[in-house]
Protein backbone atom coordinates (compact mmCIF):
# COMPACT_ATOMS: atom_id res chain seq x y z
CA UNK A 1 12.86 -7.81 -25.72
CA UNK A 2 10.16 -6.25 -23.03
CA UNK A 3 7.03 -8.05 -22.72
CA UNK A 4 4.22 -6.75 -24.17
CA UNK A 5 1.71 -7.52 -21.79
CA UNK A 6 2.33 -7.27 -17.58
CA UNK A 7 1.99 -10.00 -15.43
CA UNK A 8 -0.71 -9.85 -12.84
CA UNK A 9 0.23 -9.47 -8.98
CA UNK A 10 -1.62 -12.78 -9.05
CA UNK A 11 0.05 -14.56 -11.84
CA UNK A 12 3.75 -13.08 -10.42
CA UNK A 13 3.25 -14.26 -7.21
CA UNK A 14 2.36 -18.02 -8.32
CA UNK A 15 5.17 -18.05 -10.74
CA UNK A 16 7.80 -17.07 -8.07
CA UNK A 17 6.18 -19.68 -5.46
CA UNK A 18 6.49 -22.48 -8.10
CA UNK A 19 9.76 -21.26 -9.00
CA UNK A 20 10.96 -20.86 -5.24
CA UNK A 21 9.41 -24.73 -4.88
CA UNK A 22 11.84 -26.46 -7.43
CA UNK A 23 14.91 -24.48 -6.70
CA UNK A 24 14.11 -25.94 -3.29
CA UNK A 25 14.11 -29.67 -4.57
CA UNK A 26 17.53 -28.99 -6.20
CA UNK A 27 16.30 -27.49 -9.60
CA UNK A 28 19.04 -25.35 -11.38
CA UNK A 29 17.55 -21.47 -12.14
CA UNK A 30 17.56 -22.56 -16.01
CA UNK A 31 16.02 -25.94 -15.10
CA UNK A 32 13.38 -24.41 -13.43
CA UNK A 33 12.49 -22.04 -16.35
CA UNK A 34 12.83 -24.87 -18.76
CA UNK A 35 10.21 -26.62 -16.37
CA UNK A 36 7.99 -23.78 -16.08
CA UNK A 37 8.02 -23.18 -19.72
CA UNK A 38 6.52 -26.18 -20.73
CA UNK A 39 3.51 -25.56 -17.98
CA UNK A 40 3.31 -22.01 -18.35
CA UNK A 41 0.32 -20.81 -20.60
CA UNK A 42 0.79 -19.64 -23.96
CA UNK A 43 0.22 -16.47 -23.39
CA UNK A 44 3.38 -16.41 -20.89
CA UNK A 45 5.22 -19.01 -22.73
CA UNK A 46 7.01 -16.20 -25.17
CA UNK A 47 8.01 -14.22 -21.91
CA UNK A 48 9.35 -17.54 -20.41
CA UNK A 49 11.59 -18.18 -23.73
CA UNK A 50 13.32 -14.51 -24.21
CA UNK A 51 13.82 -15.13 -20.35
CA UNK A 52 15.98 -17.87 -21.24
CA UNK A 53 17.51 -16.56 -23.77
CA UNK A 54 18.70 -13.37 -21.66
CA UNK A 55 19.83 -15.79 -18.69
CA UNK A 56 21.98 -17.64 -21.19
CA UNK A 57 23.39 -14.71 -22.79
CA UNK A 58 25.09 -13.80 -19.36
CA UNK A 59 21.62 -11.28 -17.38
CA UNK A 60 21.22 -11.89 -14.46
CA UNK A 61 17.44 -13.56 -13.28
CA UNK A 62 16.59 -9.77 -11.94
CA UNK A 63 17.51 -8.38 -15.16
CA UNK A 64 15.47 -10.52 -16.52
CA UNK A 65 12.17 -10.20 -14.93
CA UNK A 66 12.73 -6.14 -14.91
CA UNK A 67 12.25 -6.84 -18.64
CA UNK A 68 8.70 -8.95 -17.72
CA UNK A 69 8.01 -6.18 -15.93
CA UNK A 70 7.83 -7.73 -12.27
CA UNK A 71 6.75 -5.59 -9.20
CA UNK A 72 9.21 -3.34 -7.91
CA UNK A 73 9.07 -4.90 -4.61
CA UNK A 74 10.27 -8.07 -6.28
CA UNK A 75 13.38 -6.42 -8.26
CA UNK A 76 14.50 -4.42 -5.15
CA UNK A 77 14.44 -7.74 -2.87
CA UNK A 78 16.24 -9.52 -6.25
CA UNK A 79 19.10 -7.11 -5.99
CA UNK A 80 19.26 -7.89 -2.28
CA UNK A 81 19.73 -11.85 -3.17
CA UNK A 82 22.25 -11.27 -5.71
CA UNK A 83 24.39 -9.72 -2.89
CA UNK A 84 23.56 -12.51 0.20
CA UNK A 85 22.80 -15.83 -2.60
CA UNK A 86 20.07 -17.46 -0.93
CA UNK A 87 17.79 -16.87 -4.30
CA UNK A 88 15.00 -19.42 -3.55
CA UNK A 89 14.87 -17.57 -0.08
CA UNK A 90 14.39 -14.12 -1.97
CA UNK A 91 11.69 -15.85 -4.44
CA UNK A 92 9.54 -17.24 -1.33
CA UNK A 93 9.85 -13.90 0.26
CA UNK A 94 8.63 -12.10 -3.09
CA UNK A 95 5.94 -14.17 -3.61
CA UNK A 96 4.85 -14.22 0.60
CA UNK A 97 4.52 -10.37 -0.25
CA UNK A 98 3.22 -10.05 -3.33
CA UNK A 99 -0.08 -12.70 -2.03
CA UNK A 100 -0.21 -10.64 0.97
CA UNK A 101 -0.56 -7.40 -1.23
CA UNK A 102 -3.22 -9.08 -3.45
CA UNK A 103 -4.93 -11.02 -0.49
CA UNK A 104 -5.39 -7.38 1.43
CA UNK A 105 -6.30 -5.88 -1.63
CA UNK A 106 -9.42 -8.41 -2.88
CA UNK A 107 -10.77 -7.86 0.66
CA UNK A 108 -10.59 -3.98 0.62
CA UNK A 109 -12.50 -4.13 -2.58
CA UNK A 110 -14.88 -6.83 -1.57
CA UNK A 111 -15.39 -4.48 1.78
CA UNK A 112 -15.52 -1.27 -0.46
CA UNK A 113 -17.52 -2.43 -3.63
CA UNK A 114 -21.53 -2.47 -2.28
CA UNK A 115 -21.01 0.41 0.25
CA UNK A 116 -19.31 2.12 -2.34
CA UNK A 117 -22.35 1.59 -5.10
CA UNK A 118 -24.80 2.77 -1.70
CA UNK A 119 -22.61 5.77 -1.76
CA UNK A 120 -22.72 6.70 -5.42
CA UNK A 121 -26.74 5.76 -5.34
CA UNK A 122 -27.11 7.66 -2.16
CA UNK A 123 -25.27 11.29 -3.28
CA UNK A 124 -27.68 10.88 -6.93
CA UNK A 125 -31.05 10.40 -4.95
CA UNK A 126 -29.13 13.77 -2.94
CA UNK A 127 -28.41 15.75 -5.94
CA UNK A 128 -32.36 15.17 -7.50
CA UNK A 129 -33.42 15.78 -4.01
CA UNK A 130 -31.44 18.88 -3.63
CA UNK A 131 -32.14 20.04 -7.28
CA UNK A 132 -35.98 19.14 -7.37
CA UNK A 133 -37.87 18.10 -4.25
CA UNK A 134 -36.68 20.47 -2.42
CA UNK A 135 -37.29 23.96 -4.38
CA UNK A 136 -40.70 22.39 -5.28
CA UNK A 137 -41.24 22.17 -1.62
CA UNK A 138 -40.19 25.37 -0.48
CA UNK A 139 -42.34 26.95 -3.38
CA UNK A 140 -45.17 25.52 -2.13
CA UNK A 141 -44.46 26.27 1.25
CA UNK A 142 -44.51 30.17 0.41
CA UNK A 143 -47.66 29.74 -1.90
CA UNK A 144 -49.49 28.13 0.95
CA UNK A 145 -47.65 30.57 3.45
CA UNK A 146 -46.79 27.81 5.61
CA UNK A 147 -43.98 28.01 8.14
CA UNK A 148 -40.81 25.39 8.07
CA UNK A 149 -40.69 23.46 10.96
CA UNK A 150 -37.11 23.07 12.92
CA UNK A 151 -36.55 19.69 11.76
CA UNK A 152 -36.70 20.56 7.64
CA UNK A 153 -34.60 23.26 8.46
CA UNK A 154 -32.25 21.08 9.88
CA UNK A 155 -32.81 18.38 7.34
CA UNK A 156 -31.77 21.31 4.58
CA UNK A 157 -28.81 22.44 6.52
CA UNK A 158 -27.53 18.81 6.69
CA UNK A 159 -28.26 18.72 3.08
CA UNK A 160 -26.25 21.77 2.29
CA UNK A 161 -23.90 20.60 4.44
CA UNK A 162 -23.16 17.38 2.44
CA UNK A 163 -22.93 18.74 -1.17
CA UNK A 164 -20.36 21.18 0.21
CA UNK A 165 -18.24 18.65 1.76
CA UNK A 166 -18.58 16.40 -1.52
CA UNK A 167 -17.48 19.49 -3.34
CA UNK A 168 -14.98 20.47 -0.80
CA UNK A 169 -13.25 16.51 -0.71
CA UNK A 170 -13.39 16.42 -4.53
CA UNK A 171 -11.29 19.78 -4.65
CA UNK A 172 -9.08 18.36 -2.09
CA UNK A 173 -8.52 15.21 -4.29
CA UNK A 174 -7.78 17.11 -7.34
CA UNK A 175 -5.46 19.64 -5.89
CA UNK A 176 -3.53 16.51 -4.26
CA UNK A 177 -2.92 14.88 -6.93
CA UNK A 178 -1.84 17.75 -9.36
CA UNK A 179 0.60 18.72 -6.86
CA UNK A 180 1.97 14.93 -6.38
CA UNK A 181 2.04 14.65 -10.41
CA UNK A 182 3.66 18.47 -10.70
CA UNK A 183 5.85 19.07 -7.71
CA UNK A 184 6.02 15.86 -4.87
CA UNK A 185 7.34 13.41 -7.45
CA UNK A 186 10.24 15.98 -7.93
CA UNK A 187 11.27 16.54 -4.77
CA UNK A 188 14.38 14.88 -3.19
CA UNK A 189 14.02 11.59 -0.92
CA UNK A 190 14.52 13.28 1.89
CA UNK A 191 11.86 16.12 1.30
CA UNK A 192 9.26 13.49 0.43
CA UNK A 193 10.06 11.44 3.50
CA UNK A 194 9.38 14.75 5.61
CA UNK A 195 6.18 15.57 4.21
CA UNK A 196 4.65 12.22 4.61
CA UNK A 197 6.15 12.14 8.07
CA UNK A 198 3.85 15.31 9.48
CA UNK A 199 0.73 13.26 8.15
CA UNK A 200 -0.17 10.94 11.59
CA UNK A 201 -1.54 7.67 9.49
CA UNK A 202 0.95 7.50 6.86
CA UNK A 203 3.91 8.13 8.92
CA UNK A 204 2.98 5.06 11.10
CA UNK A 205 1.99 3.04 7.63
CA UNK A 206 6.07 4.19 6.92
CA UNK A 207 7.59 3.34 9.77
CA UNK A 208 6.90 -0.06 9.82
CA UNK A 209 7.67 -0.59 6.23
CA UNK A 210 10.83 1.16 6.42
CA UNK A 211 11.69 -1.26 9.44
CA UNK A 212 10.20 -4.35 8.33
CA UNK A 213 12.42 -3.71 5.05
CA UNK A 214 15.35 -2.35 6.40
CA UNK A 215 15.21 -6.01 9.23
CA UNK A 216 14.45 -8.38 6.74
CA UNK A 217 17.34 -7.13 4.09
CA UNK A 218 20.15 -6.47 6.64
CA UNK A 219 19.23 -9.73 8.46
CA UNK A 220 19.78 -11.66 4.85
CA UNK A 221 22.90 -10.07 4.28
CA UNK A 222 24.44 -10.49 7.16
CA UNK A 223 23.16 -14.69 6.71
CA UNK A 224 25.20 -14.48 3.83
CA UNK A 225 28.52 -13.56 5.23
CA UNK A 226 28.57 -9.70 4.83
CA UNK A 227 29.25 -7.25 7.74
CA UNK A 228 27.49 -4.85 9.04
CA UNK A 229 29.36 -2.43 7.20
CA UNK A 230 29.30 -4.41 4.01
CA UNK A 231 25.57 -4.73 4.34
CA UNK A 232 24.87 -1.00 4.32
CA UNK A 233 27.08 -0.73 0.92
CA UNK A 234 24.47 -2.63 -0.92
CA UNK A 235 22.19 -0.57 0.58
CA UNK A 236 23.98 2.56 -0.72
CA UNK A 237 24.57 1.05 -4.15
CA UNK A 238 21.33 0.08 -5.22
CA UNK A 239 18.46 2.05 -7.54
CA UNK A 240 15.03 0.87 -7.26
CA UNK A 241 13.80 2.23 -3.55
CA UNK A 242 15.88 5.71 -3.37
CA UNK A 243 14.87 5.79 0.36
CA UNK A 244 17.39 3.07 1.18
CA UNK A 245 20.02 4.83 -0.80
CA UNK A 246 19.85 7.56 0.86
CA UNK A 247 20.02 5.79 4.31
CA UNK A 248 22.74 3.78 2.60
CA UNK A 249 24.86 6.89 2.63
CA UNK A 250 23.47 8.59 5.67
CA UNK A 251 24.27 5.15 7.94
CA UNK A 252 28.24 4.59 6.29
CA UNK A 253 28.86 8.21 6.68
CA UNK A 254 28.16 7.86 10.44
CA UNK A 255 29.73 4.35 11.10
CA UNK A 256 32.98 5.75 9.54
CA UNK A 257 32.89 8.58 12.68
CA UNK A 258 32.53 6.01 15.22
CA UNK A 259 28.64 5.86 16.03
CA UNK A 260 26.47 3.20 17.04
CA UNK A 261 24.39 1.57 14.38
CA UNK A 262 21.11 1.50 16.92
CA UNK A 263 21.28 4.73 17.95
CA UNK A 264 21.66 6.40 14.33
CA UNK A 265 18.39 4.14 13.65
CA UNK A 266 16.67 5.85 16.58
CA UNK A 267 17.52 9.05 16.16
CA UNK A 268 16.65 9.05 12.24
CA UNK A 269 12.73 8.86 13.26
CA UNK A 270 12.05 6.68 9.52
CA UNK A 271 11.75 3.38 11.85
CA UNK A 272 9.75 1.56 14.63
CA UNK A 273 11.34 2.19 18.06
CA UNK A 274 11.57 -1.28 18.69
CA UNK A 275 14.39 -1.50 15.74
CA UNK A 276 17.10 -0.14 17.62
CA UNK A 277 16.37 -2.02 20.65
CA UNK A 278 16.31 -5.07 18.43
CA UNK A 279 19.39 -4.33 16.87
CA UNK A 280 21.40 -3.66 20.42
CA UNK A 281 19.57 -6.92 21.68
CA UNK A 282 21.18 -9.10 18.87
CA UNK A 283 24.78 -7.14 18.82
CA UNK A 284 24.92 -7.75 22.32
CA UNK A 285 23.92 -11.56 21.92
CA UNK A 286 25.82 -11.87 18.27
CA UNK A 287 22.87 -13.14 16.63
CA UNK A 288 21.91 -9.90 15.36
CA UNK A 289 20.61 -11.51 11.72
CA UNK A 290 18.26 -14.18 13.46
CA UNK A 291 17.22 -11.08 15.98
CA UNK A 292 16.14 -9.12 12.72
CA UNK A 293 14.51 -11.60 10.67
CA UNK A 294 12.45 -12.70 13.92
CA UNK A 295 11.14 -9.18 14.76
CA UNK A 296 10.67 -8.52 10.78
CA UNK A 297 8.42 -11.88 10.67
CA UNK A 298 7.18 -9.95 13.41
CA UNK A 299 6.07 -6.54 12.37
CA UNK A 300 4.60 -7.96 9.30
CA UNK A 301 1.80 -10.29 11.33
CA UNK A 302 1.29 -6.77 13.26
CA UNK A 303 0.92 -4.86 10.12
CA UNK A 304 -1.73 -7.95 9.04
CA UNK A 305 -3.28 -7.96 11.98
CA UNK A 306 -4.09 -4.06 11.94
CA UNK A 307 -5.02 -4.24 8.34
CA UNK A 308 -7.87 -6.97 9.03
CA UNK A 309 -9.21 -4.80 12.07
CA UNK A 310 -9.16 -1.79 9.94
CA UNK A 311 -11.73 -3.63 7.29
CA UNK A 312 -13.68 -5.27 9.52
CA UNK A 313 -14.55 -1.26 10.86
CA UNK A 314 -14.38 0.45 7.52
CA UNK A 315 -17.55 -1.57 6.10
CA UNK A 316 -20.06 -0.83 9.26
CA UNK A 317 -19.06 2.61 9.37
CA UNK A 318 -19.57 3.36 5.63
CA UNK A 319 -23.21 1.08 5.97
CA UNK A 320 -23.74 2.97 9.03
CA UNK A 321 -22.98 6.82 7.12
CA UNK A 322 -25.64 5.51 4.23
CA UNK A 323 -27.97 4.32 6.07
CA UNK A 324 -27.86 7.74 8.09
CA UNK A 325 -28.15 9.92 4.67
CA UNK A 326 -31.47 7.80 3.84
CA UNK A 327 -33.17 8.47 6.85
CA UNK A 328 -32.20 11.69 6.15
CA UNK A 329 -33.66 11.40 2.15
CA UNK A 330 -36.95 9.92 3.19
CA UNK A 331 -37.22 12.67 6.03
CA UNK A 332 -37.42 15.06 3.69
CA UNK A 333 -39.38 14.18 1.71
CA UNK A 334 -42.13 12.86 4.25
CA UNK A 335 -41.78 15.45 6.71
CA UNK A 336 -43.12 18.78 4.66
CA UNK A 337 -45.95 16.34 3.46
CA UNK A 338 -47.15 16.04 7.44
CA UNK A 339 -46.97 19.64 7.34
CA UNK A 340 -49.47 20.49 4.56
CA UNK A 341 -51.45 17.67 5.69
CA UNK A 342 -51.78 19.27 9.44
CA UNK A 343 -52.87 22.56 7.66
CA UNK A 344 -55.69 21.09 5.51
């Protein structure tokens, strides 16, 4: 039976932290249900039972929470641990991400939510402005036959200037996302992955996701006893990130002629250039799992790191935009009244 309800990023990632917590103090995977069952909130409790039940009727645990409805993320790093066996690894890992998605996520909207109301307040007092104030003043500019000065000219251009680019960013919006519903999402892998390559911001965003994924998994495998080669077949064989597959095949295809695995990682352009150095390094050394784990540990405090410095500049810059439009506002309307009162 699929739940009815999803589980919250939140309320995934705690459950897979307590769950990764008493598989680590010896707890069987149907212990630790049975465990978290009685704790778990009613509302979760019926979830928690038909997971049971499916475990003991031979699923396996990612099985069962693609029935929950778990994160992607989660099932795709699930499928990973069912091939290398270090589960309560996998769980800690899973929930690690799924905080960090939910941690970045309550700042962005914390950073985004007052600038955001400005911004909405801001393009109404724009649109009466626009609308109103200023025909009314422009009227009485021609009944009085006075002349505009420079800066109300200005002041209108800049005006005109804004509704069109409002205009202009909410076609662009629309248009995007009917051809991502109607066309993108159709596309093969590899066509996707070359459009969102020629766009500078998302193909670094990519890049290190690609290699902090492609590090971590490999490095896990490889801790679990599987070669190289080996590794790259689960790669190949699984579902849930198509990218992967398709690297899967790309990666065995090449081995089987003879080529290096860092160099096919370099010249693919999906990754970080540090990969393939990393990957020589720890072939060269034979510790090419701890090598990969380390520099995916790695890439993720970079990707952190960036994140935070990106929303501690987003909020000034938006205040700093607003603040600019209601100088702007109050300009207008002050300035023409100056201008009748110099006549008088």
């Amino acid at each position: 039976m699929r739940s009815k309800k999803n589980w919250s990023l939140k309320q995934q990632a705690f459950f897979l932290s307590r769950l990764s917590s008493l598989l680590d103090k010896g707890y069987t995977l149907n212990e630790a249900l049975h465990f978290l069952y009685v704790n778990e909130s009613k509302e979760r409790k019926e979830d928690l039972f038909n997971s049971i039940q499916q475990l003991s009727a031979g699923n396996s645990f990612r099985q069962v929470l693609t029935f929950i409805h778990f994160h992607r993320d989660v099932l795709s790093y699930l499928y990973f641990a069912e091939k290398h066996g270090d589960l309560e690894f996998a769980l800690r890992e899973c929930s690690a991400m799924l905080d960090r998605k939910v941690t970045n996520t309550e700042k962005f909207m914390k950073i985004l939510r007052y600038p955001v109301f400005l911004l909405i307040t801001v393009g109404f007092i724009l649109t009466i402005v626009q609308a109103v104030v200023t025909p009314q003043f422009n009227q009485l500019y021609e009944t009085m036959n006075i002349e505009a000065s420079f800066f109300s000219i200005f002041l209108l251009v800049v005006f005109g200037l804004l509704k069109w680019t409002g205009i202009a960013v909410g076609i662009l919006l629309t248009v995007s996302i009917v051809y991502y519903i109607l066309f993108f999402r159709r596309k093969p892998i590899e066509v996707k992955m070359h459009i969102i390559y020629r766009i500078p911001i998302v193909r670094k965003v990519m890049s290190m996701f690609n290699s902090y994924f492609f590090a971590m998994q490999l490095s896990t495998l490889l801790k679990g006893g599987l070669s190289t080669f080996e590794s790259l077949k689960v790669f190949q064989s699984q579902s849930f990130i198509p990218f992967f597959k398709m690297e899967g095949d790309y990666l065995i295809e090449k081995l089987k002629t003879g080529e290096k695995l860092h160099m096919m990682i370099k010249e693919r352009g999906y990754y970080e250039p540090e990969l393939s150095l990393v990957i020589l390094h720890g072939q060269a050394n034979g510790k090419l799992a701890r090598e990969l784990y380390t520099y995916s540990q790695l890439l993720m405090e970079s990707v952190d790191t960036r994140l935070a410095k990106v929303m501690a500049m987003l909020q000034p810059i938006i205040f700093g935009f607003v603040g600019i439009i209601v100088l702007f506002v109050y300009l207008s309307m002050l300035l023409p009244m100056y201008k009748m009162m110099e006549t008088i």
